[in-house]
C-alpha atoms as a PDB file:
ATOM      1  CA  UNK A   1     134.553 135.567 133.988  1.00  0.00           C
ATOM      2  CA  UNK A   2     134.647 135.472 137.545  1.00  0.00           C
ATOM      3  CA  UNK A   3     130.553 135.734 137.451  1.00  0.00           C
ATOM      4  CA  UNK A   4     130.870 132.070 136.714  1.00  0.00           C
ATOM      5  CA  UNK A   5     133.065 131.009 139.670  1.00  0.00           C
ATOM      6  CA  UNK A   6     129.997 132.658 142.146  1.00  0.00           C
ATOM      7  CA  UNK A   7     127.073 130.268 143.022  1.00  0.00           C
ATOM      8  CA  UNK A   8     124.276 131.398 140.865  1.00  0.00           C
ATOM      9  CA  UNK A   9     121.433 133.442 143.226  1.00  0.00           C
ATOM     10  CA  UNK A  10     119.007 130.955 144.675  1.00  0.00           C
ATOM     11  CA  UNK A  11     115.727 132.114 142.595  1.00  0.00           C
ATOM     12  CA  UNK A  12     117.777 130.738 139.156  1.00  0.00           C
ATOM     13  CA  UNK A  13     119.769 127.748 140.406  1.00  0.00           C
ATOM     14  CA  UNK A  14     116.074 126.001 140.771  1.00  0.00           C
ATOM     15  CA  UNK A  15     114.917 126.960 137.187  1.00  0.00           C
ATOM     16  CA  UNK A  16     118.053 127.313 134.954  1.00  0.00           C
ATOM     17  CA  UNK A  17     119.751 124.417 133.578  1.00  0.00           C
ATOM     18  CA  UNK A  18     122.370 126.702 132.425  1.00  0.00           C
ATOM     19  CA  UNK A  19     122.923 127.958 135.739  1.00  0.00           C
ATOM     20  CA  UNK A  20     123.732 124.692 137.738  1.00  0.00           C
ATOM     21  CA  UNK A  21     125.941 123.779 134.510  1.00  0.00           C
ATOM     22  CA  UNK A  22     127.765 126.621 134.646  1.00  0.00           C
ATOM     23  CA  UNK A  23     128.387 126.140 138.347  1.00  0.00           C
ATOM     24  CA  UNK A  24     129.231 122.684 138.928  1.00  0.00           C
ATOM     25  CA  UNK A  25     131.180 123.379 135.169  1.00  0.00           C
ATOM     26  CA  UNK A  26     130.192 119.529 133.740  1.00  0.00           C
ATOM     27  CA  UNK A  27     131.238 118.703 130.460  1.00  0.00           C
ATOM     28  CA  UNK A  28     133.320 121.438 129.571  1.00  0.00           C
ATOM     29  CA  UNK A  29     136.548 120.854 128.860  1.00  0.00           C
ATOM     30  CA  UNK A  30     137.616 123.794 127.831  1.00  0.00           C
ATOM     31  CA  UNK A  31     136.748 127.757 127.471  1.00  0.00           C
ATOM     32  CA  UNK A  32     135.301 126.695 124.295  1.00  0.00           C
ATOM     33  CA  UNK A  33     133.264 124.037 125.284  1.00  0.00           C
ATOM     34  CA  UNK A  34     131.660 126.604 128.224  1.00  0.00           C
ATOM     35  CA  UNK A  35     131.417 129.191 125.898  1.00  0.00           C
ATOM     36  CA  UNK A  36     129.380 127.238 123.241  1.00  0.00           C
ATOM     37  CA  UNK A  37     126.848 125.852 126.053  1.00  0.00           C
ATOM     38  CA  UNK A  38     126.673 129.045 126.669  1.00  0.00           C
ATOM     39  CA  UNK A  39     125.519 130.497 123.715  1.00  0.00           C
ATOM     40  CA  UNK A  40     123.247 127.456 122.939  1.00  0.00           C
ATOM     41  CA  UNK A  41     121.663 128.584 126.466  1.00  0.00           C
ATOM     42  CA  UNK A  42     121.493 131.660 125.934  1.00  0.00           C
ATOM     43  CA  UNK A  43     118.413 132.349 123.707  1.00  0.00           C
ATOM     44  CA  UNK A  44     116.083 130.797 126.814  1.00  0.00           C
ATOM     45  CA  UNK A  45     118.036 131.667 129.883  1.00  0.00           C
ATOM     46  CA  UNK A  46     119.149 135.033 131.289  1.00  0.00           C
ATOM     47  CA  UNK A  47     121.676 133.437 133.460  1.00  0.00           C
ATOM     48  CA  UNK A  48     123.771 132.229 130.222  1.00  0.00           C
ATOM     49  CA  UNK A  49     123.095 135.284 128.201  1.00  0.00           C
ATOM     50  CA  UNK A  50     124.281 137.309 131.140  1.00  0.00           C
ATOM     51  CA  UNK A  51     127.331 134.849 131.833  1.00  0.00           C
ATOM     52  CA  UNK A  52     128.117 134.970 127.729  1.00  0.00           C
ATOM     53  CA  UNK A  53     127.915 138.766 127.842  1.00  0.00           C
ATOM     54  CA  UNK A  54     131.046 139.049 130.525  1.00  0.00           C
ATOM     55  CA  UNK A  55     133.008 136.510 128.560  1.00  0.00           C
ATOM     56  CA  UNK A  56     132.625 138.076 125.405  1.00  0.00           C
ATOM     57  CA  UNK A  57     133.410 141.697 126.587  1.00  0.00           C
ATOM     58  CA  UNK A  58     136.990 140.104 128.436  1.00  0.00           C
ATOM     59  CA  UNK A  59     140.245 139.417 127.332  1.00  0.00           C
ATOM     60  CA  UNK A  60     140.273 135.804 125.970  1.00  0.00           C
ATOM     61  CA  UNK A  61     144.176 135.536 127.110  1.00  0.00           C
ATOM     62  CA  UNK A  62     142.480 136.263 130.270  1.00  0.00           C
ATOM     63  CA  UNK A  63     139.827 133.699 130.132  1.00  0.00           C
ATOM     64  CA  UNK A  64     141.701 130.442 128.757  1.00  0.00           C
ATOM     65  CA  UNK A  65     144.373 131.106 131.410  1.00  0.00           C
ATOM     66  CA  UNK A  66     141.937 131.860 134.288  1.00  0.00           C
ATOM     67  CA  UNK A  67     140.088 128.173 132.704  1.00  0.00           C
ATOM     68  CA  UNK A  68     143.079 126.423 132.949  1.00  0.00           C
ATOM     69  CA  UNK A  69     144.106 127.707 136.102  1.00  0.00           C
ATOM     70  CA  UNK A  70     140.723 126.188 137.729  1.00  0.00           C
ATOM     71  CA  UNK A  71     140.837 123.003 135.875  1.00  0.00           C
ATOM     72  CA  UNK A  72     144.314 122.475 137.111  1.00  0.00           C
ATOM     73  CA  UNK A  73     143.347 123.803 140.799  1.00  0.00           C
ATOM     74  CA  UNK A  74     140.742 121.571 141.300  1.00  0.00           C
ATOM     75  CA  UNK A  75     143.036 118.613 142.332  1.00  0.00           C
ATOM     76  CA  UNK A  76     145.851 121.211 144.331  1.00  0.00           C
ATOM     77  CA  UNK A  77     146.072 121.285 148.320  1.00  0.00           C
ATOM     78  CA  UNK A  78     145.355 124.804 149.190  1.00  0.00           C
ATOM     79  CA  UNK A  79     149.224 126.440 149.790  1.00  0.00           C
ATOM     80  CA  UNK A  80     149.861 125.052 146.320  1.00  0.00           C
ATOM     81  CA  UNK A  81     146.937 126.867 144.833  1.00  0.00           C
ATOM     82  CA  UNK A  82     147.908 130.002 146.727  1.00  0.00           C
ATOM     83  CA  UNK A  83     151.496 130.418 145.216  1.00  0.00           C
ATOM     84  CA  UNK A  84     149.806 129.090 141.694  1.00  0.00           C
ATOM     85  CA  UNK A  85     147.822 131.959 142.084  1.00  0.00           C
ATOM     86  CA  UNK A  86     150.486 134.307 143.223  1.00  0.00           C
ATOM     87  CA  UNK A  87     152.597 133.517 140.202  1.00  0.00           C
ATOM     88  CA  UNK A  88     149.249 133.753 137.352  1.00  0.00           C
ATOM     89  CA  UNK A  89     148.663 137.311 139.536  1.00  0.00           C
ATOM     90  CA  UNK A  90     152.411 138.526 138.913  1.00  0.00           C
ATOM     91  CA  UNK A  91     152.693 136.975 135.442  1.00  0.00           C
ATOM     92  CA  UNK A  92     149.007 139.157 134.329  1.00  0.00           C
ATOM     93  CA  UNK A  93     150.767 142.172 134.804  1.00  0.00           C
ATOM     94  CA  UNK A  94     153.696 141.204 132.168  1.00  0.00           C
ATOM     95  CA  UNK A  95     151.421 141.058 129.309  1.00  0.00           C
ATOM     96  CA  UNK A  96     150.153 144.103 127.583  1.00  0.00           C
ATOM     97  CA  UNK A  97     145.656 142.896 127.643  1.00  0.00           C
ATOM     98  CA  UNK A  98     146.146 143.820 131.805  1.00  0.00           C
ATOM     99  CA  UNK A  99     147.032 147.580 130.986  1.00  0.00           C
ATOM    100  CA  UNK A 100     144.386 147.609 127.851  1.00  0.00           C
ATOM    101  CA  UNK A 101     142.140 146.491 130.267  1.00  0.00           C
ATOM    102  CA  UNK A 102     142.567 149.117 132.388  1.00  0.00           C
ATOM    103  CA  UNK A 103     142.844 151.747 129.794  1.00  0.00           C
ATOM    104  CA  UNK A 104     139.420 150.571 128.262  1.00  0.00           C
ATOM    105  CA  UNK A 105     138.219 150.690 131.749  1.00  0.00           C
ATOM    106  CA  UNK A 106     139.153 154.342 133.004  1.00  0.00           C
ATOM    107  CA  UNK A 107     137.788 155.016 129.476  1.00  0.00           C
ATOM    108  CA  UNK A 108     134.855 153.563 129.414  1.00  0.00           C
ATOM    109  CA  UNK A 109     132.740 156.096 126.981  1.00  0.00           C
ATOM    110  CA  UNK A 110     135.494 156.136 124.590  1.00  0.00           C
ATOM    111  CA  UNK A 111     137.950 152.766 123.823  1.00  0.00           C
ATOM    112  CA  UNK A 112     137.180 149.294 123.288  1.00  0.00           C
ATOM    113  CA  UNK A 113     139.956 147.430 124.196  1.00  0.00           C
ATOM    114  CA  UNK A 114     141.897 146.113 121.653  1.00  0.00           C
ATOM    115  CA  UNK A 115     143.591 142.522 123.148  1.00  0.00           C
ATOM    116  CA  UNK A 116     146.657 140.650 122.233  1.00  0.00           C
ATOM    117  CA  UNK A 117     143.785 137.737 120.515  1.00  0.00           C
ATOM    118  CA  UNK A 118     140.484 138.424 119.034  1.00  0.00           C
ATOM    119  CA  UNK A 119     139.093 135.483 120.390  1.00  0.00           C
ATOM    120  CA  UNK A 120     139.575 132.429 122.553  1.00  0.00           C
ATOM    121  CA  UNK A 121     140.598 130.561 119.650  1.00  0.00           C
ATOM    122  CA  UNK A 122     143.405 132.175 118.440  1.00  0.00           C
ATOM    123  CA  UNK A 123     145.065 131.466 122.077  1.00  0.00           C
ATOM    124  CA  UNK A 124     147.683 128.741 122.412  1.00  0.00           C
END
């Protein structure tokens, strides 16, 4: 997910659509709203496909708190954003998709993780 928080490299920013979308995050109100544009993108531009491919492979607990986190962010000072941060950063390790994460990880040939959701959706 964090692939999207990045400035997109120079040689697609002038050619993708999806690219400058996904950076300056317009219109999207939600995980599902980035995720659709996304997949409507993604049949003519690598930059979505490539974007869509990290989101769909993460853990959506992951991805609509790390959404609403930046939404919310956007209008902190800094130190406030900093102990937000510190708190999401404790909090990830409470819940179990953190150590599936790293399981699937170290494991890579073997386990697809299996998350607390099956999809963005079915987070509340």
């Amino acid at each position: 997910f964090f692939l999207m928080i990045r400035r997109p490299p120079r040689s697609t920013q002038s050619r993708s659509s999806a690219a400058s979308d996904v950076y300056k995050r317009q219109n999207h109100h939600s995980i599902q709203d980035l995720i659709s544009h996304l997949q409507n993108e993604s049949e003519k531009d690598e930059f979505a496909r490539n974007c869509l491919k990290s989101l769909q492979i993460a853990s959506p607990l992951s991805l609509v708190l790390t959404y609403t986190f930046m939404q919310k962010a956007a209008s902190m000072d800094f130190k406030s954003v900093v102990k937000q941060d510190f708190k999401l950063l404790c909090r990830s390790f409470t819940h179990g998709d953190f150590y599936e994460g790293m399981r699937a990880f170290l494991n890579k040939n073997t386990v697809t993780p299996r998350w607390l959701y099956n999809s963005v959706d079915e987070v509340k």
